[in-house]
N, C-alpha and C. Protein backbone atom coordinates (compact mmCIF):
# COMPACT_ATOMS: atom_id res chain seq x y z
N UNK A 1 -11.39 -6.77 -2.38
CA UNK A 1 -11.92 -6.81 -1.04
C UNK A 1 -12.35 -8.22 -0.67
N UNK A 2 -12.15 -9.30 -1.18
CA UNK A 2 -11.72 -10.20 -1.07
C UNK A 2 -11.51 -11.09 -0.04
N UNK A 3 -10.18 -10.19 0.35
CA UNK A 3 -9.82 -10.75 1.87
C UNK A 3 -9.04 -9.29 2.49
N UNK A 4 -10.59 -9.37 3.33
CA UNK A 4 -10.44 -7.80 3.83
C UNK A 4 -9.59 -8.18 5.31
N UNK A 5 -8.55 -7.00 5.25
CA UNK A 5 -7.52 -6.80 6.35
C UNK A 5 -6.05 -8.05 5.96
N UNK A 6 -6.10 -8.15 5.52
CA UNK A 6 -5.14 -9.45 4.63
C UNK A 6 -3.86 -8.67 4.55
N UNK A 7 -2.79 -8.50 4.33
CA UNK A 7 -1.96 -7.79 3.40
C UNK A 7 -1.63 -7.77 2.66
N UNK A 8 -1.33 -7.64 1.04
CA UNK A 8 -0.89 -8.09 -0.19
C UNK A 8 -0.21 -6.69 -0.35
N UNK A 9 0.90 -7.18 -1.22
CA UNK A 9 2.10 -6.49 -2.28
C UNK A 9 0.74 -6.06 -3.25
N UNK A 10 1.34 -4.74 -3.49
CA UNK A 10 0.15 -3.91 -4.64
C UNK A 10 0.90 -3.27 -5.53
N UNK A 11 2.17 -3.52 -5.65
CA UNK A 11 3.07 -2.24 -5.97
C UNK A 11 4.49 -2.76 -5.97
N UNK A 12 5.30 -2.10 -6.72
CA UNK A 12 7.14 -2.07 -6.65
C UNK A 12 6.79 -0.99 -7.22
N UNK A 13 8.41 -0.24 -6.90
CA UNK A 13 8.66 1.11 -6.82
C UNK A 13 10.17 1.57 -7.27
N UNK A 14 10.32 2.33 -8.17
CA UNK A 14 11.62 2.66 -8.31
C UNK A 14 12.06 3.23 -7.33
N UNK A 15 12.00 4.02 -6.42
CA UNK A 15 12.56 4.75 -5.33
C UNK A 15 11.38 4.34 -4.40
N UNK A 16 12.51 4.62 -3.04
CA UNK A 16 11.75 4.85 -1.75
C UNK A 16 10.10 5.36 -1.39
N UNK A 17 10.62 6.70 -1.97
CA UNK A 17 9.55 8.12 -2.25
C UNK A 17 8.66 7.59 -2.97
N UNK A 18 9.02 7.08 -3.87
CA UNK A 18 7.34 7.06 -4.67
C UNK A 18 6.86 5.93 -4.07
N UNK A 19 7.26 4.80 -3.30
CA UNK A 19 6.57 3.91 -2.60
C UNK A 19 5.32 5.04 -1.66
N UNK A 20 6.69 5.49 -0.89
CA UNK A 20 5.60 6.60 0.50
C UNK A 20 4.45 7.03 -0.28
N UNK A 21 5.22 7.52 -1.31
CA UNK A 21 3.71 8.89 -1.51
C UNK A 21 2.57 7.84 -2.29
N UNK A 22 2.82 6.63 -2.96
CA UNK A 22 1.66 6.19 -3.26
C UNK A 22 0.91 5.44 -2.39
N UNK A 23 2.05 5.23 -0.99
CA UNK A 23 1.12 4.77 0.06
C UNK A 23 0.07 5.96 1.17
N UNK A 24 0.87 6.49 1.24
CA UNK A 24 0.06 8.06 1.55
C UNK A 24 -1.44 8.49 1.10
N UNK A 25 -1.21 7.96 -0.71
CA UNK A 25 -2.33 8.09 -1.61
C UNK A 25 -3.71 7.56 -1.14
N UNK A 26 -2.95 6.01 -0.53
CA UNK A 26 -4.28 5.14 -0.70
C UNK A 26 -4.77 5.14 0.67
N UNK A 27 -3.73 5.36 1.69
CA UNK A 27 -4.81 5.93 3.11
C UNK A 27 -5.42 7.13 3.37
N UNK A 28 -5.35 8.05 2.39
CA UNK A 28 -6.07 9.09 2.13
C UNK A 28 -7.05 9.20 1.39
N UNK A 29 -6.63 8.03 0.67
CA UNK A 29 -8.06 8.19 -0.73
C UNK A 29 -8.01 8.97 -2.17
N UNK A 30 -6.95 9.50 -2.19
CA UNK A 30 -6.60 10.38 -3.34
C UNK A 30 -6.37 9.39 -4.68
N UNK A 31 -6.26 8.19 -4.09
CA UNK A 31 -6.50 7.23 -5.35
C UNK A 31 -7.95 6.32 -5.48
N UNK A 32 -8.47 6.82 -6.62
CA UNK A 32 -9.97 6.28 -6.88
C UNK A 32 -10.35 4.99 -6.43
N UNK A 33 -9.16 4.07 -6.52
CA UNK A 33 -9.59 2.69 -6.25
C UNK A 33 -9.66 2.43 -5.13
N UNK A 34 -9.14 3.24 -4.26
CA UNK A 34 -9.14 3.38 -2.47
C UNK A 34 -9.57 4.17 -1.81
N UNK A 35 -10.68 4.62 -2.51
CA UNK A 35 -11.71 5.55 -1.68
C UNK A 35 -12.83 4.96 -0.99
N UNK A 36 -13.61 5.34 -0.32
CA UNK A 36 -13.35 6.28 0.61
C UNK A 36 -11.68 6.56 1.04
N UNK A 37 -11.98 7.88 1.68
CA UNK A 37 -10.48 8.11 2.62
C UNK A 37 -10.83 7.09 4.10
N UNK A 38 -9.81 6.07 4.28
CA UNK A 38 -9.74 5.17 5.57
C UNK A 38 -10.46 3.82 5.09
N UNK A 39 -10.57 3.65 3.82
CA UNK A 39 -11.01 2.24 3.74
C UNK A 39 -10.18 1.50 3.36
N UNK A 40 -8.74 1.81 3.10
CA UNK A 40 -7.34 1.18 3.13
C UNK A 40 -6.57 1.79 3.85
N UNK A 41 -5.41 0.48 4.49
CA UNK A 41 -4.30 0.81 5.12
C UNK A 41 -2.98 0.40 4.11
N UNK A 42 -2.30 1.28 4.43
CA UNK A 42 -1.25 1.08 3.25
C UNK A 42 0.59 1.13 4.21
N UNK A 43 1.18 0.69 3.71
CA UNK A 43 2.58 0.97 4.08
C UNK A 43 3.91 0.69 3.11
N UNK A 44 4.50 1.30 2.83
CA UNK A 44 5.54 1.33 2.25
C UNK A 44 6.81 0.43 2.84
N UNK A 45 7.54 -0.21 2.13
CA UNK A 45 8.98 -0.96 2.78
C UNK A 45 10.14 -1.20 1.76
N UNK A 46 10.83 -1.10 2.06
CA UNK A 46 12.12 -1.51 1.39
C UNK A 46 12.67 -3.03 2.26
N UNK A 47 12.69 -3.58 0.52
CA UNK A 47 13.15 -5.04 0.60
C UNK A 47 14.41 -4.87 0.36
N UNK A 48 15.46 -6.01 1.32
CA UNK A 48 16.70 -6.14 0.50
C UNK A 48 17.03 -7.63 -0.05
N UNK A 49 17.16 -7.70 -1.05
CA UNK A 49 17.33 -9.65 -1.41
C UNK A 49 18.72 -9.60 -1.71
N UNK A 50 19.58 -10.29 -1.37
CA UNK A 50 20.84 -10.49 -2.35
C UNK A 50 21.72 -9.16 -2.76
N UNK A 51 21.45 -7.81 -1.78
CA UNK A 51 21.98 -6.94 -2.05
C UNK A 51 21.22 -6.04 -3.52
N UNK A 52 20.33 -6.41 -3.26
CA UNK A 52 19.27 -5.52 -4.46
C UNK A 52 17.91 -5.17 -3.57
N UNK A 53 17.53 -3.67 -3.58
CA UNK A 53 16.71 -3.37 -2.91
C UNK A 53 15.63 -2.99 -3.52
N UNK A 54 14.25 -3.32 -3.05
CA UNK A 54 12.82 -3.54 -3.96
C UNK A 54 12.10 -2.70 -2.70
N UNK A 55 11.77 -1.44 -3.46
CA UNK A 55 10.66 -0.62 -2.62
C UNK A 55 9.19 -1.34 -3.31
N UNK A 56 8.67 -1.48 -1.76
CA UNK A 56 7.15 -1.99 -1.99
C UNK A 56 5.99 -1.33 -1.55
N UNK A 57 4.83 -1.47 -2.04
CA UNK A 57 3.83 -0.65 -1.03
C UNK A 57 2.91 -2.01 -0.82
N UNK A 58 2.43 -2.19 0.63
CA UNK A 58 1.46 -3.18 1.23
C UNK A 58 0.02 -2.54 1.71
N UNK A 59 -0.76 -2.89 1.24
CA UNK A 59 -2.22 -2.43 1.28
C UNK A 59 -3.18 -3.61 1.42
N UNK A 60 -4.29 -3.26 2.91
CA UNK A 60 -5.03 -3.74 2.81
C UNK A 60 -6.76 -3.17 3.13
N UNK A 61 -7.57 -3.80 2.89
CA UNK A 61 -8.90 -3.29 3.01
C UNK A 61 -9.10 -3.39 4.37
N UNK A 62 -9.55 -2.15 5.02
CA UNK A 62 -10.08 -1.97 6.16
C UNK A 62 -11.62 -1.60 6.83
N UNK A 63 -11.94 -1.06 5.59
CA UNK A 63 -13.16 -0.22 6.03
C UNK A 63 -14.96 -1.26 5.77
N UNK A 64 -15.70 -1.54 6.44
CA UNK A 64 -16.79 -1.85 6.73
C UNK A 64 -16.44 -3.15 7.31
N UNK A 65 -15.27 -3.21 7.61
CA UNK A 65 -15.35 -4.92 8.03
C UNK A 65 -15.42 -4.92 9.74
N UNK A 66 -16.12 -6.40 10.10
CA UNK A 66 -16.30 -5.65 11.80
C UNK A 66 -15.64 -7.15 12.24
């Protein structure tokens, strides 16, 4: 929390899906390190470099900052 509202790479992903659902995780809160539920924003993306594709999840801290 650091640098709250920032975006940073938190994550690579073998598939798509498990990007979503661990981004899902952390704007819900179902993951301990991102609880409360709504004190991270999270989003999932697929990178393509060079014809090789890198699922990512982007998360940042949202909650008490004004």
């Amino acid at each position: 929390m650091n640098n709250p509202r920032k975006w940073a790479v938190i994550g690579r992903y073998g598939s798509a899906g498990s990007a979503r659902s661990t981004a899902l995780n952390i704007r819900t809160g179902r993951l301990a390190a991102y609880a409360p539920a709504g004190s991270f924003d999270a989003a999932a993306r697929t990178v393509i470099t060079n014809g090789i594709a890198e699922h990512r999840v982007y998360a940042r801290y949202i909650g008490g900052v004004r």
